[in-house]
N, C-alpha and C. Protein backbone atom coordinates (compact mmCIF):
# COMPACT_ATOMS: atom_id res chain seq x y z
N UNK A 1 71.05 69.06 -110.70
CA UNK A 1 70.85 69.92 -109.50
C UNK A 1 69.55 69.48 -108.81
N UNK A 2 69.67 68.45 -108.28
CA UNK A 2 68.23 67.81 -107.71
C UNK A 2 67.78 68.47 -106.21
N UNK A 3 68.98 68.98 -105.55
CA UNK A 3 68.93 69.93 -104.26
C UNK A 3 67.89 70.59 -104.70
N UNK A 4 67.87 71.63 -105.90
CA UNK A 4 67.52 72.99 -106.39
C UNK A 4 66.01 72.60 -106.00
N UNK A 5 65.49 71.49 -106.71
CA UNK A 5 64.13 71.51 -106.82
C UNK A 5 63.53 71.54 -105.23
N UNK A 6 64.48 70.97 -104.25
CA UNK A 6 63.96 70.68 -102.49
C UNK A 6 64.25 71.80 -102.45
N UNK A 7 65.07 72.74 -102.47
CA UNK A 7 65.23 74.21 -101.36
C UNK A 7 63.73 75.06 -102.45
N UNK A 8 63.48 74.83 -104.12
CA UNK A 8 62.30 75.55 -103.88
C UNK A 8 61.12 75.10 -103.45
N UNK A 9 60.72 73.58 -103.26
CA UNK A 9 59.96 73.13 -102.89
C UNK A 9 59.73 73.73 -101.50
N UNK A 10 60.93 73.89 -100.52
CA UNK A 10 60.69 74.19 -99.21
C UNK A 10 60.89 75.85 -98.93
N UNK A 11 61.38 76.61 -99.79
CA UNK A 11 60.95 77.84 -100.31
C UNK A 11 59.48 78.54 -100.46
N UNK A 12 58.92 77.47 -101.54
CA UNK A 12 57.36 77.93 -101.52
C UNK A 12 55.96 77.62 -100.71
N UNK A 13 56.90 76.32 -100.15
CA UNK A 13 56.06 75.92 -98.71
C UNK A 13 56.11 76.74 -97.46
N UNK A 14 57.44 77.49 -97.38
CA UNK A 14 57.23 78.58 -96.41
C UNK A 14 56.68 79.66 -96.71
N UNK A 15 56.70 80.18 -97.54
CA UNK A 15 55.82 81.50 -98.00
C UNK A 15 54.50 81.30 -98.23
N UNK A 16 53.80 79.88 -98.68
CA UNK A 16 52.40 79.91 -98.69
C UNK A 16 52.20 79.84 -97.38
N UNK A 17 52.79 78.74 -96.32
CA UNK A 17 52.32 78.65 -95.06
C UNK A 17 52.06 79.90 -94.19
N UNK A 18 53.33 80.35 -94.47
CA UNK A 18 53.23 82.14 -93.71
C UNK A 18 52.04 82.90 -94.14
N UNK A 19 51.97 83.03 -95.48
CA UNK A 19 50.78 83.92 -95.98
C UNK A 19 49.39 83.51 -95.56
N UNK A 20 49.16 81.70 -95.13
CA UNK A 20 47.91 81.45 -95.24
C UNK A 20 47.74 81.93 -93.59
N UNK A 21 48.90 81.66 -92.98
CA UNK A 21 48.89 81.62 -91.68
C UNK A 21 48.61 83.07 -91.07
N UNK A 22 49.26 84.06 -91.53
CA UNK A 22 49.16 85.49 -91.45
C UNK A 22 47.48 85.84 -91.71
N UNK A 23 47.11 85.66 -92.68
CA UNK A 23 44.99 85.67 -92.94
C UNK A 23 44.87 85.17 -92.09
N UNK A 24 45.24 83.72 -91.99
CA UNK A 24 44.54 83.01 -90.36
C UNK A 24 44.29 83.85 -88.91
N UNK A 25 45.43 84.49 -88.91
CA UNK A 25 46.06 85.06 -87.38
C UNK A 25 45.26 86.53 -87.63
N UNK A 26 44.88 87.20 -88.91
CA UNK A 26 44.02 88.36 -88.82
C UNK A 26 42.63 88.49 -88.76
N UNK A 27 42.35 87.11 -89.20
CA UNK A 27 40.64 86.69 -89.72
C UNK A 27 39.91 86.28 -88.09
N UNK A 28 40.96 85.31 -87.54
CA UNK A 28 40.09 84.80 -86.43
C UNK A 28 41.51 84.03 -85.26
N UNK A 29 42.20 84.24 -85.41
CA UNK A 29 43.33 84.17 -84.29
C UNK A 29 44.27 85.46 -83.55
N UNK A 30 43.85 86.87 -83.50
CA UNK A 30 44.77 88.21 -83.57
C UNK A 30 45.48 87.93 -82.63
N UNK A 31 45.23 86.72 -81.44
CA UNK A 31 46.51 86.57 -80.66
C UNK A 31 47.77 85.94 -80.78
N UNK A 32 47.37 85.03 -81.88
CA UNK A 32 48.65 83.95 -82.49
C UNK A 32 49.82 84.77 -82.40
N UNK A 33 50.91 84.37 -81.91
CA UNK A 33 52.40 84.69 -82.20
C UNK A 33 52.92 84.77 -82.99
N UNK A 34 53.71 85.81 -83.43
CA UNK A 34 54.40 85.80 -84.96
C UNK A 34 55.23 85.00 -84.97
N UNK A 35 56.01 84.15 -83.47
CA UNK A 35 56.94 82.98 -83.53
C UNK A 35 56.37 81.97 -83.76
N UNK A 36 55.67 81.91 -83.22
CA UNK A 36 54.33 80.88 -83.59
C UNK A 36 54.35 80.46 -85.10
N UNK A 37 53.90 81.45 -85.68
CA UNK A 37 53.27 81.57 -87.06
C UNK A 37 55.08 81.01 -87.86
N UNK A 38 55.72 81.66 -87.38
CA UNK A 38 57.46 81.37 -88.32
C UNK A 38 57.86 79.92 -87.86
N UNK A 39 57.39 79.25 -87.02
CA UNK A 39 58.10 78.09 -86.82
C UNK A 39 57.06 77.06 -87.33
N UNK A 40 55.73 76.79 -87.44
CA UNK A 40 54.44 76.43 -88.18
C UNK A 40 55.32 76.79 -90.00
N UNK A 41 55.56 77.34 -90.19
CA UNK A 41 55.57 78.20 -91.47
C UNK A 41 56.98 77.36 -92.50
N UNK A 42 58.08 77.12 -91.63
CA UNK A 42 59.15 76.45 -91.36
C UNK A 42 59.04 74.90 -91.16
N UNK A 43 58.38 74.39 -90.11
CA UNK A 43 57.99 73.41 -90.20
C UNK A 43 57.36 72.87 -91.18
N UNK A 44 56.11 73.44 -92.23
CA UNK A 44 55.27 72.98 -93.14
C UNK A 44 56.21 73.07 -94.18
N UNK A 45 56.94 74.39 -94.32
CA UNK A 45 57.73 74.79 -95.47
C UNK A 45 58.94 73.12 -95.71
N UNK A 46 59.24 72.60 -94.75
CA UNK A 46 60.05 71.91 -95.06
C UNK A 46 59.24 70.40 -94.87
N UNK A 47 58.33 70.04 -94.93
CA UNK A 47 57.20 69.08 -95.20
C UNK A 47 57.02 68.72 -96.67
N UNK A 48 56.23 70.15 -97.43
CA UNK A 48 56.17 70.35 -98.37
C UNK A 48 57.01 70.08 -99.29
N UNK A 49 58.48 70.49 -99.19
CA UNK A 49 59.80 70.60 -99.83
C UNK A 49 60.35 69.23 -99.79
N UNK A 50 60.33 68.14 -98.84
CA UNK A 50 60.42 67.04 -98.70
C UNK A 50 59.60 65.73 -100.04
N UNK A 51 58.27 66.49 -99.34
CA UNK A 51 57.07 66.01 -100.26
C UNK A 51 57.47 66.00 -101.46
N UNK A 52 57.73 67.07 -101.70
CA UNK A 52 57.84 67.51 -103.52
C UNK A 52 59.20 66.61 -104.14
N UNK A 53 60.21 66.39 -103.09
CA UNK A 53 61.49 65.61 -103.71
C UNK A 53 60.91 64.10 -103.78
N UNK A 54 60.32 63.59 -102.84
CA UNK A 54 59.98 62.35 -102.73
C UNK A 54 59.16 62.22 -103.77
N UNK A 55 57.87 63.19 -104.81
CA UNK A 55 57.23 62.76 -105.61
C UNK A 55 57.86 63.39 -106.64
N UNK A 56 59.04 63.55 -106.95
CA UNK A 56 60.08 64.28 -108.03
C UNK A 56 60.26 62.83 -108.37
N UNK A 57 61.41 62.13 -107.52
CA UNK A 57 62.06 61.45 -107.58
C UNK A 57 61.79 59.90 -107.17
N UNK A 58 60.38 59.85 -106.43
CA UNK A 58 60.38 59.02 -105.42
C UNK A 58 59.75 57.56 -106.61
């Protein structure tokens, strides 16, 4: 099941990104977009998840 390990790789890349991004957007950005923040979040999330198969397997 080598999928398994990319959807959590890109699983936990979206939830850290969101979370770091969410502190970000309260600490010193309060105007950032929450679309903003979900497509950043998505984008990294599937960076990460990439990353992680390529050094699984690579």
């Amino acid at each position: 099941m080598e999928w398994l390990g990319v959807v959590m790789g890109v699983v936990a890349g979206v939830v850290w990104t969101f979370l770091m991004l969410t502190v970000y957007k309260h600490l010193y950005m309060p105007t950032l977009g929450m679309r903003y923040i979900a497509l950043m979040a998505v984008l990294m999330g599937t960076v990460m998840g990439l990353g992680f198969a390529v050094a699984r397997w690579g």
